[in-house]
Protein backbone atom coordinates (compact mmCIF):
# COMPACT_ATOMS: atom_id res chain seq x y z
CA UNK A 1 5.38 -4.35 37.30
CA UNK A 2 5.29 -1.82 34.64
CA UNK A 3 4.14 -2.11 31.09
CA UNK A 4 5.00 0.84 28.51
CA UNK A 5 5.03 0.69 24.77
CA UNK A 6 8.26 2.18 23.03
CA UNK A 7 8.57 3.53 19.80
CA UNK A 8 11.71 1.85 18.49
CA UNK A 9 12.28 2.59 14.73
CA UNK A 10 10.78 4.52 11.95
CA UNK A 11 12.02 2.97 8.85
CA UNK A 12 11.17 4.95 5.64
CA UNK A 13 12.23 5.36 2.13
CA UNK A 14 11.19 3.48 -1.40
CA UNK A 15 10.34 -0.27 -1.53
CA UNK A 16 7.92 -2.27 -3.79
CA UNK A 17 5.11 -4.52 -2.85
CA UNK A 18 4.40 -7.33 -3.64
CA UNK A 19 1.11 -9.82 -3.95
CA UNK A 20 1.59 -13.63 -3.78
CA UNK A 21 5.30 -12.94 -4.58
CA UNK A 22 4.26 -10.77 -8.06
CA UNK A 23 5.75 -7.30 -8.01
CA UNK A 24 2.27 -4.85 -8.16
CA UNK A 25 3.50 -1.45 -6.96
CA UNK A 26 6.37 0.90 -6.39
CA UNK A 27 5.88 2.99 -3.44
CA UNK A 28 7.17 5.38 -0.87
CA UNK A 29 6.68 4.10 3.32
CA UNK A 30 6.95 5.11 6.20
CA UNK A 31 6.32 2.64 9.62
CA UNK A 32 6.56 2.96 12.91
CA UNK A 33 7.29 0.15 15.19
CA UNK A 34 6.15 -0.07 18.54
CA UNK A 35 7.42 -2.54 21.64
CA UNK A 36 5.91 -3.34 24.47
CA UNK A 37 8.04 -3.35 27.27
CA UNK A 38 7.32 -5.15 31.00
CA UNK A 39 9.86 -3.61 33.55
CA UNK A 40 12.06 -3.78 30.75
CA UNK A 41 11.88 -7.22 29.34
CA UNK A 42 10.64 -6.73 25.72
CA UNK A 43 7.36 -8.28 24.34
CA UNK A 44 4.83 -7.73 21.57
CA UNK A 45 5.33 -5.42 18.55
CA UNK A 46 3.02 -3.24 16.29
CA UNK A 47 3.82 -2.96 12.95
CA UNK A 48 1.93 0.04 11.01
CA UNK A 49 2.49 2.93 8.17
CA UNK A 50 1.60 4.85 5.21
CA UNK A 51 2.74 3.56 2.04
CA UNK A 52 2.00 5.77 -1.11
CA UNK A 53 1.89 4.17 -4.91
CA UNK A 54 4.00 5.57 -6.72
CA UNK A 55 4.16 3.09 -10.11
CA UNK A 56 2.19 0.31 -10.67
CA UNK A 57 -1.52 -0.83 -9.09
CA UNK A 58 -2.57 2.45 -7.60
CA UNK A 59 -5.77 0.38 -6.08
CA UNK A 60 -4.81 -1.51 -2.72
CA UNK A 61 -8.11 -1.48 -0.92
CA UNK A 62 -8.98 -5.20 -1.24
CA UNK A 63 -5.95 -6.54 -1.48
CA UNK A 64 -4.42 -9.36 0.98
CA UNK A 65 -1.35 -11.08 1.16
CA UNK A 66 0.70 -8.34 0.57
CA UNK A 67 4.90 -8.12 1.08
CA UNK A 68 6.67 -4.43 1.22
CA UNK A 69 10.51 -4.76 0.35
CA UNK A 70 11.76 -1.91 2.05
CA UNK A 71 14.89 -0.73 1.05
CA UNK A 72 17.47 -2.31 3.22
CA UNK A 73 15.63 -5.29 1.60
CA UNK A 74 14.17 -6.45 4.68
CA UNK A 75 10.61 -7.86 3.77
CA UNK A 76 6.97 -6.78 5.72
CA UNK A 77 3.75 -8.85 5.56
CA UNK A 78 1.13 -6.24 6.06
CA UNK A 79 -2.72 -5.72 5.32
CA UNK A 80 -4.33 -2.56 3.97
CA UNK A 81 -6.64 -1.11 6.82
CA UNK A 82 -7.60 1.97 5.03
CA UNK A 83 -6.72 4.79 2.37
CA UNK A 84 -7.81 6.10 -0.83
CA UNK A 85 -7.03 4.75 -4.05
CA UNK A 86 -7.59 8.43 -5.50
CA UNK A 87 -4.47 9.70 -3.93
CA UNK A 88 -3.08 5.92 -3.46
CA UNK A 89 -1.93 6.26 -0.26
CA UNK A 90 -2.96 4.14 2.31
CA UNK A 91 -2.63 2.96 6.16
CA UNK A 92 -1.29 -0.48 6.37
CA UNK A 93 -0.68 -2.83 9.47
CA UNK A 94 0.92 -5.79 10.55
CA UNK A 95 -0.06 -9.00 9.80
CA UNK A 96 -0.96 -11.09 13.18
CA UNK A 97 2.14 -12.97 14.23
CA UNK A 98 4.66 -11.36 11.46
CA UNK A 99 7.36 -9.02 11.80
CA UNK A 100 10.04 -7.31 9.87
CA UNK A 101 12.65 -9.89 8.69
């Protein structure tokens, strides 16, 4: 049996996030999604990315329950897990059991 995790898309371009279903930011994104793979079958996925402000709430840090629109208007549920509100750009993963949809 062989495990391996596969990178399987990058999406990036301009979206907007969104808290409690309230437009808050404008930003740029980039994420990378990984699949694990057992002797081909495919299993779990991790979600994460950058995503820099660029309009709007600059400050992300304690934020929860947030949703990026990406541009092909599929929608992310994601948590902030660091970054600096100076340069507003921040890391962001997936929220457990949610995917891109």
């Amino acid at each position: 049996m062989s495990k391996s995790m596969r990178l399987i898309e990058i999406p990036e371009g301009n979206g907007n996030v969104y808290k409690d279903g309230i437009l808050i930011s404008n930003v740029e994104y980039k994420i990378f999604i990984r699949q694990e793979f057992t002797d081909d079958i495919p299993g779990i996925k991790e979600i994460k990315g950058w995503i820099k402000v660029i309009n709007g709430e600059k400050n992300l840090t304690n934020e929860s329950n947030l949703t990026l629109k990406l541009a092909d208007n599929r929608e992310w549920q994601f948590t902030i897990h660091s970054g600096n509100p100076i340069y507003a750009r921040y890391e962001a993963i997936n929220v457990p059991g949610s995917d891109l949809s």
